[in-house]
C-alpha atoms as a PDB file:
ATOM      1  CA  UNK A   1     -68.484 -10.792  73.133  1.00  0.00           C
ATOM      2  CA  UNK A   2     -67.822 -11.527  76.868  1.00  0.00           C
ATOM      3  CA  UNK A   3     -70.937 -13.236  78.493  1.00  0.00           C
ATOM      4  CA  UNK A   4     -68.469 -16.085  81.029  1.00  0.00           C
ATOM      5  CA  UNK A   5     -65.520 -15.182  83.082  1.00  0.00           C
ATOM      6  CA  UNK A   6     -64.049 -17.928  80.485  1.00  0.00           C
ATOM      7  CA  UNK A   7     -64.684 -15.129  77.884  1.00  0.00           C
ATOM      8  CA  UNK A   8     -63.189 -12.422  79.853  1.00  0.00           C
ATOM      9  CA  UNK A   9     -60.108 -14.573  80.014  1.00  0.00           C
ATOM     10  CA  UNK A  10     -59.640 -15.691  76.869  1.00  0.00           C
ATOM     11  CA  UNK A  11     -60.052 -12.184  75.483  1.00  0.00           C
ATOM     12  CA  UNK A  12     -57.810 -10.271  78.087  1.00  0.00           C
ATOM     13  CA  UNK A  13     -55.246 -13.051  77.683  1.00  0.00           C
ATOM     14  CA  UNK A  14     -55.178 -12.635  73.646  1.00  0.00           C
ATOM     15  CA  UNK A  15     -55.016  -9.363  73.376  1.00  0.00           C
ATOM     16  CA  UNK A  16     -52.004  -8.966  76.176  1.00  0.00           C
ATOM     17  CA  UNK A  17     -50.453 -11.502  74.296  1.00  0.00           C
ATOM     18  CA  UNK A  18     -50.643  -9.733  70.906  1.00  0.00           C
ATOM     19  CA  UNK A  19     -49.394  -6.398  72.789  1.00  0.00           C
ATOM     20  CA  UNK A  20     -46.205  -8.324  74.374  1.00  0.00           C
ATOM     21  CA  UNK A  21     -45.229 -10.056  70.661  1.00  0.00           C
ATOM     22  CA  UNK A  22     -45.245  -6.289  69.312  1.00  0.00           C
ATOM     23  CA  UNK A  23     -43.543  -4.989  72.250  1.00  0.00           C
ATOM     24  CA  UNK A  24     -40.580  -7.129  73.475  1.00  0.00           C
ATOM     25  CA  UNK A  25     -39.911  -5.112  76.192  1.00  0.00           C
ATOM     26  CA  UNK A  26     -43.291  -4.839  78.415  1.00  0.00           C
ATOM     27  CA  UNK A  27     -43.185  -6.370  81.243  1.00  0.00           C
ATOM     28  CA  UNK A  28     -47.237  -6.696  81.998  1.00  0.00           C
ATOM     29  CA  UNK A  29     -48.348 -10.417  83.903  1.00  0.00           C
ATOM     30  CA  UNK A  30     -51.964 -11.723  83.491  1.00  0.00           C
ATOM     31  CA  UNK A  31     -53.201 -13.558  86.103  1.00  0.00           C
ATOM     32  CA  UNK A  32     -56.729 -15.021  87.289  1.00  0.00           C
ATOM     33  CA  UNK A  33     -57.703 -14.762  90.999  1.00  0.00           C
ATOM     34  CA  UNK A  34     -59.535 -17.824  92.420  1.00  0.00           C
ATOM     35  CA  UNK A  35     -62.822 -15.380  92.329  1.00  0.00           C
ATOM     36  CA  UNK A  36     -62.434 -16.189  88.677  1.00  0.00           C
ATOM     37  CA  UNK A  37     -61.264 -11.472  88.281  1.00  0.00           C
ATOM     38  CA  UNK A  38     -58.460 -11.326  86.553  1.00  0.00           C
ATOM     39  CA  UNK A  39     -55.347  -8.992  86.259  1.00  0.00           C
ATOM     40  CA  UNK A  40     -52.762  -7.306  84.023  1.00  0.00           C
ATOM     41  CA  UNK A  41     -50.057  -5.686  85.935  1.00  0.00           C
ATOM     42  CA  UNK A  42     -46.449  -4.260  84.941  1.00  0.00           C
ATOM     43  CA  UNK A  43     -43.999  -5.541  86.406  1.00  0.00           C
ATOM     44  CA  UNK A  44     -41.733  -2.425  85.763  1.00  0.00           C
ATOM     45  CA  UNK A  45     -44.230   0.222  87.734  1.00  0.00           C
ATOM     46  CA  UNK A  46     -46.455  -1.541  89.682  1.00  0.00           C
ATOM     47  CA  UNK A  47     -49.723  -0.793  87.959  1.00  0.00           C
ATOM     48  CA  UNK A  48     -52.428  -2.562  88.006  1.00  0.00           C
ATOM     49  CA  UNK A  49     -55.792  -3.892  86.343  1.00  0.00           C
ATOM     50  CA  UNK A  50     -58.275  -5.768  87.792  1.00  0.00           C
ATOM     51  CA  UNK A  51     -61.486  -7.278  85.610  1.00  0.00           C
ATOM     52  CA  UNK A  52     -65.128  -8.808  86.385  1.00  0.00           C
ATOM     53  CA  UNK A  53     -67.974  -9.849  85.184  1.00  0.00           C
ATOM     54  CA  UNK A  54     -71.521  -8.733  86.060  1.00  0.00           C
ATOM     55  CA  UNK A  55     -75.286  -9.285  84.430  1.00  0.00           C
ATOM     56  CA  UNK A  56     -77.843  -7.159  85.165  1.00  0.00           C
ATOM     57  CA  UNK A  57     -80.665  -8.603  83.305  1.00  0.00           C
ATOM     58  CA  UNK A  58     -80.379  -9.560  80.045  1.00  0.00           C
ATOM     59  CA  UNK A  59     -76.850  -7.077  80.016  1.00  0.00           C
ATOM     60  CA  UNK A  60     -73.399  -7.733  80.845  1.00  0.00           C
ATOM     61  CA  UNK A  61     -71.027  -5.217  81.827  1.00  0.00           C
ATOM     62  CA  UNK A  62     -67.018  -5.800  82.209  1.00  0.00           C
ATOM     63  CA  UNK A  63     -66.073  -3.717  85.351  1.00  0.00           C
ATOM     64  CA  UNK A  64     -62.286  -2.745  86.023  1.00  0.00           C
ATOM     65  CA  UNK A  65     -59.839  -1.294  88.518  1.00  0.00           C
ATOM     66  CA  UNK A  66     -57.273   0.290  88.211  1.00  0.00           C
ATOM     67  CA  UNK A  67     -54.571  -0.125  91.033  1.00  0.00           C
ATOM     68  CA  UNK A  68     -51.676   2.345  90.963  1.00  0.00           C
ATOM     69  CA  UNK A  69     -47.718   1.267  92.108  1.00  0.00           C
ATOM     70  CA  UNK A  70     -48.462  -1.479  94.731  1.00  0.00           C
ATOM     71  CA  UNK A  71     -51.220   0.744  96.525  1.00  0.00           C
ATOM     72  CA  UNK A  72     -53.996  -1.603  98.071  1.00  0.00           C
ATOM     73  CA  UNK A  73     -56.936   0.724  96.641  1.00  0.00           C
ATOM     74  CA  UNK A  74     -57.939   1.494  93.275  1.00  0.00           C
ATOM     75  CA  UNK A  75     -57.223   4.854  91.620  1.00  0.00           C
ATOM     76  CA  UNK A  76     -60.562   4.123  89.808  1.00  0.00           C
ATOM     77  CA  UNK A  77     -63.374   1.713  89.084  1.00  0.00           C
ATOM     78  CA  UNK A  78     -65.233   1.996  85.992  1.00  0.00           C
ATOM     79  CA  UNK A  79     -67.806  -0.302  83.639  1.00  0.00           C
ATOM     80  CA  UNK A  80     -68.670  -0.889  80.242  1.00  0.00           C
ATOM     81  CA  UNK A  81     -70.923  -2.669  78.271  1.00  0.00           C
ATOM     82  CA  UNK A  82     -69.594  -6.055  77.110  1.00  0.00           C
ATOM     83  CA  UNK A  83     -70.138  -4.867  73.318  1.00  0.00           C
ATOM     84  CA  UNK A  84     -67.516  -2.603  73.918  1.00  0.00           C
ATOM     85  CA  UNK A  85     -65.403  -4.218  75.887  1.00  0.00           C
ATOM     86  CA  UNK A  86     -62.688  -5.065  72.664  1.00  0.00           C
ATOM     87  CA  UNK A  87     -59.189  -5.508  71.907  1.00  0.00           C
ATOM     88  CA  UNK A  88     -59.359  -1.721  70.751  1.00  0.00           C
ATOM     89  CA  UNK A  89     -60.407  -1.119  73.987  1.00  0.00           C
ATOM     90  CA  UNK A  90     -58.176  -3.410  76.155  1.00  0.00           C
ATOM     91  CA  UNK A  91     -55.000  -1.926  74.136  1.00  0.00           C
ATOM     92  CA  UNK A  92     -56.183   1.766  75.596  1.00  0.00           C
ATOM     93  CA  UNK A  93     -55.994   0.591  78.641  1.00  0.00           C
ATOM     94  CA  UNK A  94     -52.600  -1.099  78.332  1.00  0.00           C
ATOM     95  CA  UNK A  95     -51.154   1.719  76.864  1.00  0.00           C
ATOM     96  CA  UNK A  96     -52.555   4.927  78.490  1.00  0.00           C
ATOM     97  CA  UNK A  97     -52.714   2.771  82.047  1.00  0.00           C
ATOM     98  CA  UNK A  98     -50.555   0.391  82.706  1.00  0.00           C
ATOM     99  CA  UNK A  99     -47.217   1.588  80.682  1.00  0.00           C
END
């Protein structure tokens, strides 16, 4: 469960890397900003994620953005609870988003 930006990380990181080992031919960087987000873009398309971390009492949500083909503004911003935030989860959004 993701309660540190180290979490969020770890578990974006491991479950793009799983994704790229079953699919040789994505082309989807992770990278962490020096605000501690981090992102998942394709290379190919130009689409983008952006993740953070936020605690609101004793909760802790995992927001995202998505960025569309190089365009400076996200498409759209959404949240979820950091029990749901799981590879199931993160592979929806790699597949249905960013490919």
């Amino acid at each position: 469960m993701v309660q540190t930006y180290e979490d969020l990380h770890e578990q974006v990181s491991s479950v793009l890397g799983r994704f790229l080992a079953s699919d040789n031919q994505a082309a989807i960087t992770f990278n962490i900003e020096e605000s501690g987000l981090c992102a998942l873009k394709n290379q190919s398309n130009g689409n983008q994620f952006k993740f953070m971390l936020a605690r609101f009492g004793d909760e802790y949500k995992v927001g995202f953005a998505f960025f569309e083909a190089h365009q400076p503004q996200p498409v759209w911003i959404d949240d979820v609870l950091n029990a749901n935030f799981d590879e199931g989860f993160i592979n929806t959004l790699i597949t249905e988003h960013l490919i």
